[in-house]
Protein backbone atom coordinates (compact mmCIF):
# COMPACT_ATOMS: atom_id res chain seq x y z
CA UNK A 1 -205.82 294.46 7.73
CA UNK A 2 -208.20 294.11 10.63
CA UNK A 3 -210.41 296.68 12.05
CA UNK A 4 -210.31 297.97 15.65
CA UNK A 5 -213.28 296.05 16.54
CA UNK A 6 -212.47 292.45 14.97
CA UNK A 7 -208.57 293.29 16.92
CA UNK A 8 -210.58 293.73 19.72
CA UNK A 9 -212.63 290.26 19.62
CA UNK A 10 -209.40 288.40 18.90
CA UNK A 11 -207.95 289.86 21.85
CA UNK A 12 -210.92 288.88 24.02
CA UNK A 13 -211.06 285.22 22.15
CA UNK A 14 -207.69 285.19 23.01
CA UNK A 15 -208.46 286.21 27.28
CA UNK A 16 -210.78 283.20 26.80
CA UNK A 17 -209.02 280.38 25.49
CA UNK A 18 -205.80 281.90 28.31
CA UNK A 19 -208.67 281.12 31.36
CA UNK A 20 -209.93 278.01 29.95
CA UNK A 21 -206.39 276.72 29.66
CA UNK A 22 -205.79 277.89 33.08
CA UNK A 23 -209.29 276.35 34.51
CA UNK A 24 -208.36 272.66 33.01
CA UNK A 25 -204.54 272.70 34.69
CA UNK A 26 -205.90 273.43 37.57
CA UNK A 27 -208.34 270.71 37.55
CA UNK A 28 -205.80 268.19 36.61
CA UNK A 29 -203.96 269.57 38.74
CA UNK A 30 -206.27 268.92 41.86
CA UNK A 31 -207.53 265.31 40.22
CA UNK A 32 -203.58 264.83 40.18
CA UNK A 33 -203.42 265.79 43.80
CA UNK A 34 -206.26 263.80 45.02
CA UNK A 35 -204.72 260.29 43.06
CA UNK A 36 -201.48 260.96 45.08
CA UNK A 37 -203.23 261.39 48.57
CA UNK A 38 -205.02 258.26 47.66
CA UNK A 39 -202.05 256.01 46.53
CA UNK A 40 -200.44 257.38 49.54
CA UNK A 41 -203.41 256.30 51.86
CA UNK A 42 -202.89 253.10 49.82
CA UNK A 43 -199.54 252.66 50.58
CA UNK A 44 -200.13 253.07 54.58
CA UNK A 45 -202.28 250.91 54.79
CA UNK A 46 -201.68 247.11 57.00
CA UNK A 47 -201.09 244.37 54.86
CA UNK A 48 -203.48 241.82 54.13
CA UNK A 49 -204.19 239.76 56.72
CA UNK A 50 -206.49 236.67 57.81
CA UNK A 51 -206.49 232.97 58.19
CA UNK A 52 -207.89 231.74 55.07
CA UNK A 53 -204.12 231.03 53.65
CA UNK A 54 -202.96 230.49 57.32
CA UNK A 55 -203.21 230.65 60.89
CA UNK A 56 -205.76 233.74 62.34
CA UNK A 57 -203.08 236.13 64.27
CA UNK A 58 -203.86 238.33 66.81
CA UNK A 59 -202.96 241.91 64.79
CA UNK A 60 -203.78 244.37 67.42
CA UNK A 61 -206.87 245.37 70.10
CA UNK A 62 -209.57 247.51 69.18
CA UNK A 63 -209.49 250.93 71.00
CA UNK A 64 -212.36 252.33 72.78
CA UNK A 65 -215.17 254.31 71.15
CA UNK A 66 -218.84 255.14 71.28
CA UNK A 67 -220.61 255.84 67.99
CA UNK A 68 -224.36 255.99 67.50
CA UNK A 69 -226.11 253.37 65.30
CA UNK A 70 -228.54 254.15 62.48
CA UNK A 71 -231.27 252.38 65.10
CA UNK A 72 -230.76 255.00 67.87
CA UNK A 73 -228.84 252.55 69.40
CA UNK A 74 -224.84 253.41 71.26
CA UNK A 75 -222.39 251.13 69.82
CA UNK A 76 -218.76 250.42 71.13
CA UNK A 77 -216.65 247.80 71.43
CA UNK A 78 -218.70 246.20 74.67
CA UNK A 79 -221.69 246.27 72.52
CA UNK A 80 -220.14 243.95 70.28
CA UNK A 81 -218.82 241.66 72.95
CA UNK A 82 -219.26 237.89 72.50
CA UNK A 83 -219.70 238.72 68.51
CA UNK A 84 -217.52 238.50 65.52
CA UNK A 85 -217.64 241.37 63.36
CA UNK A 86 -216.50 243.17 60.50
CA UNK A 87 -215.62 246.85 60.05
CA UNK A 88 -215.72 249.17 57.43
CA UNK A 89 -215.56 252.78 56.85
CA UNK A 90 -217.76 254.37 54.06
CA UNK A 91 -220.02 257.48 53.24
CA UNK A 92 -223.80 257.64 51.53
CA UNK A 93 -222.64 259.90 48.48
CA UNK A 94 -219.26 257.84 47.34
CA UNK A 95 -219.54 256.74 43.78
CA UNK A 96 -216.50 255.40 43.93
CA UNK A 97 -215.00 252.21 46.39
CA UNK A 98 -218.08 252.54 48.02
CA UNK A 99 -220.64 250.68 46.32
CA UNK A 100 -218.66 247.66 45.60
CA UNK A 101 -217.67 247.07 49.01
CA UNK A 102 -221.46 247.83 50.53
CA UNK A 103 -222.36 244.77 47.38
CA UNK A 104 -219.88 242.50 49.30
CA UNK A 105 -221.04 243.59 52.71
CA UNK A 106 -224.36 242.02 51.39
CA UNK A 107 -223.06 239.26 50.50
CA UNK A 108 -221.08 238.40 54.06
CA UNK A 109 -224.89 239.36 55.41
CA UNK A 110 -226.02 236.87 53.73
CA UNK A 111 -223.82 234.22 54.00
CA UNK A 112 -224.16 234.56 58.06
CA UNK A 113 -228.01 234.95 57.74
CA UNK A 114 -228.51 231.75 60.11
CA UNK A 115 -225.53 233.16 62.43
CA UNK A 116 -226.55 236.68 64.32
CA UNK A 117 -223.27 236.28 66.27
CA UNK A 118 -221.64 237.50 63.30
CA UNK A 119 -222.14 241.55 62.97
CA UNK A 120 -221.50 244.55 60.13
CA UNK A 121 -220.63 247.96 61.16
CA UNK A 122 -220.04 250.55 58.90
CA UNK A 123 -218.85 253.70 59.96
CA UNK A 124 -219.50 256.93 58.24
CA UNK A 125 -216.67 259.59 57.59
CA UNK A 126 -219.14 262.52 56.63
CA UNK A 127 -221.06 262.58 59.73
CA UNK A 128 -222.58 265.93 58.42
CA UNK A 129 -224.28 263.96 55.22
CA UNK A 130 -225.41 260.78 57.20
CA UNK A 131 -227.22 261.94 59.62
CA UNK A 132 -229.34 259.78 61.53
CA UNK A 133 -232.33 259.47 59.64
CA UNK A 134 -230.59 259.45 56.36
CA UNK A 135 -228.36 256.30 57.75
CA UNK A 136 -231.82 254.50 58.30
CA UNK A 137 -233.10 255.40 54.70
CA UNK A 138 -229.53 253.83 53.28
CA UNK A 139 -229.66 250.98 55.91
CA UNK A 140 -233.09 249.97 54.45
CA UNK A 141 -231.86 250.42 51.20
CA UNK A 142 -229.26 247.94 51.26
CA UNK A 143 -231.36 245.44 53.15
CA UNK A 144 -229.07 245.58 56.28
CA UNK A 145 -230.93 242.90 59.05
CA UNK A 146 -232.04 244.67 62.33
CA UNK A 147 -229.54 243.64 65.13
CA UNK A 148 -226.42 242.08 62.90
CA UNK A 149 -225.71 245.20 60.22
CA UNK A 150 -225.37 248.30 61.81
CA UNK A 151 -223.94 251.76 60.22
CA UNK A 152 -223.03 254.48 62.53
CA UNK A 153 -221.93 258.07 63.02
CA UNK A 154 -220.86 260.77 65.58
CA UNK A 155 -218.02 263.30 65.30
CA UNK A 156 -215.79 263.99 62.35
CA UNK A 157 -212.72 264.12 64.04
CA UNK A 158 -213.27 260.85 66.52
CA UNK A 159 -214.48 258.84 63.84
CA UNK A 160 -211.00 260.10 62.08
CA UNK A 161 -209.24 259.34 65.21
CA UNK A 162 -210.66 255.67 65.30
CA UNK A 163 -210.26 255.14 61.72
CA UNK A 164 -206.40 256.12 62.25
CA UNK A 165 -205.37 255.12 65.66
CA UNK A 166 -207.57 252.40 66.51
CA UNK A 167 -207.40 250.28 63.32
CA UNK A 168 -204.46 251.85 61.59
CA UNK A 169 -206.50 252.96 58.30
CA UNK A 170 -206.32 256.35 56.74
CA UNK A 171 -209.60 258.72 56.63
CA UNK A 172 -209.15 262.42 55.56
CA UNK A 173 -211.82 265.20 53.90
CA UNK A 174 -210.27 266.84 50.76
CA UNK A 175 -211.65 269.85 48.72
CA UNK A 176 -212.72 267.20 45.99
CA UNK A 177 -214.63 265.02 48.96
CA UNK A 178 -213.61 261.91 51.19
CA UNK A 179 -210.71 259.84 51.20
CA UNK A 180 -211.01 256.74 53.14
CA UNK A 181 -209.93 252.25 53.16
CA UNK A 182 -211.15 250.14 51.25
CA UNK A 183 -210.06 247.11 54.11
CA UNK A 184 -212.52 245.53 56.06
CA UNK A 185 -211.54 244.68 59.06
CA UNK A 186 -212.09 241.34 61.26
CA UNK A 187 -212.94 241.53 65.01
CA UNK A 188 -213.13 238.16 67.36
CA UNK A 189 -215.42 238.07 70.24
CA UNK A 190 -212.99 239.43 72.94
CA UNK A 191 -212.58 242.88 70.73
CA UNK A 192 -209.31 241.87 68.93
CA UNK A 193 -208.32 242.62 65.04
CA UNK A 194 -207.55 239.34 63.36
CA UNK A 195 -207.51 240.25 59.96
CA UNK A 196 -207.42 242.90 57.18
CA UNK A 197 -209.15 242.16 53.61
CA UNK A 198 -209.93 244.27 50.17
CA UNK A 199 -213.98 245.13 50.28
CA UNK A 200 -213.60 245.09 46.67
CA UNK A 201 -212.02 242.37 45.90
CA UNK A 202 -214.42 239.05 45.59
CA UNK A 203 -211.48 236.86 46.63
CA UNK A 204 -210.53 238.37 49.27
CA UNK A 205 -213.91 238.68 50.61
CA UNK A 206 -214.13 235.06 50.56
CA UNK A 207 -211.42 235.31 52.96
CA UNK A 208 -213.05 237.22 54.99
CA UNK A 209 -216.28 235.11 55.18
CA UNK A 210 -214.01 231.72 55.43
CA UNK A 211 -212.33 233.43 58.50
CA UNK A 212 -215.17 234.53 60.28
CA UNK A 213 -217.08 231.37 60.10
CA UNK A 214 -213.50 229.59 61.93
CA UNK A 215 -214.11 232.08 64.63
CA UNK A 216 -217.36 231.91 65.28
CA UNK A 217 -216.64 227.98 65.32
CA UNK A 218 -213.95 227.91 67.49
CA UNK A 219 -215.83 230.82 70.22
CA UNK A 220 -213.02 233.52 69.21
């Protein structure tokens, strides 16, 4: 027969073992949560798109913005005129899409090191992290070339806006952090979107550089 205080520590063990039950289900509850929101953004997203298995199609225009770049510089759309670039939307602290596709962006860098009418700009979706200074630091990090990589940041909700309305990708904050594409996102030289492509995938950023190089070719 147990005593009043061992009945006692049982009862508390038992308080315990109640909240830690409660803490994990509502962990995988929220990790559950987050996986949907993510397949969902997933699912939204355009179709693969590009030239490299067929002809480069005009998918859309590029709608107006003004963001600032890492370099102090204002970027928009008639910044980039007369280049070919490639888009992508990232942030500093993501450990997980993140640093594969900034591995490939080196790689397209590269492979356009002789051809500065080809352009990178990454956009940030935590503004509040990358700040300015902190954008240069990462720029550096990565190696990005003065003048053809650039990685920019302004507001929250008009860099949400762009990623949504102007190149139909989804961006969102969520209690567990950031959910944004993984697509990169080919522009020709009169502002146009000509093709969407997986920043993780080495294939398909093959693609990308393949497609690129036709337009800078043929002066699209």
């Amino acid at each position: 027969m147990m005593t009043v205080g061992e009945a006692r520590l049982v009862r508390r063990l038992m308080w315990v073992a109640l909240g830690i039950a409660l803490l994990s289900a509502a962990a995988l509850y929220g990790l559950s949560g987050l996986r949907e929101r993510q397949a969902a953004s997933a699912q939204s997203l355009p179709a693969l798109a590009g030239g490299a298995t067929g002809r480069l199609e005009v998918l859309g225009s590029v709608a107006a913005f003004e963001l600032r770049a890492h370099t102090g510089e204002w970027v928009s759309p008639e910044f980039l005129r007369d280049s070919v670039w490639v888009v992508d939307f990232f942030f500093s602290s993501c450990r997980g899409v993140c640093p594969s596709m900034k591995a490939n962006l080196q790689v397209v860098q590269a492979a356009f090191a002789e051809r500065p009418g080809l352009k990178i700009v990454s956009i940030t979706v935590d503004p509040e992290t990358d700040t300015l200074e902190h954008l240069r630091g990462f720029a550096e990090q990565l190696g990005a070339r003065p003048g053809q990589w650039f990685f920019l940041t302004g507001e929250q909700s008009a860099i949400y806006r762009l990623s949504r309305e102007g190149f139909s990708l989804g961006a969102s904050e969520v209690p567990e952090g950031f959910v944004h594409s993984d697509r990169f996102i080919l522009i020709d030289r009169r502002g146009r979107v000509r093709g969407y492509y997986r920043g993780t995938e080495t294939e398909s950023v093959s693609d990308l550089i393949q497609d690129a190089r036709t337009l800078l070719d043929e002066g699209g």
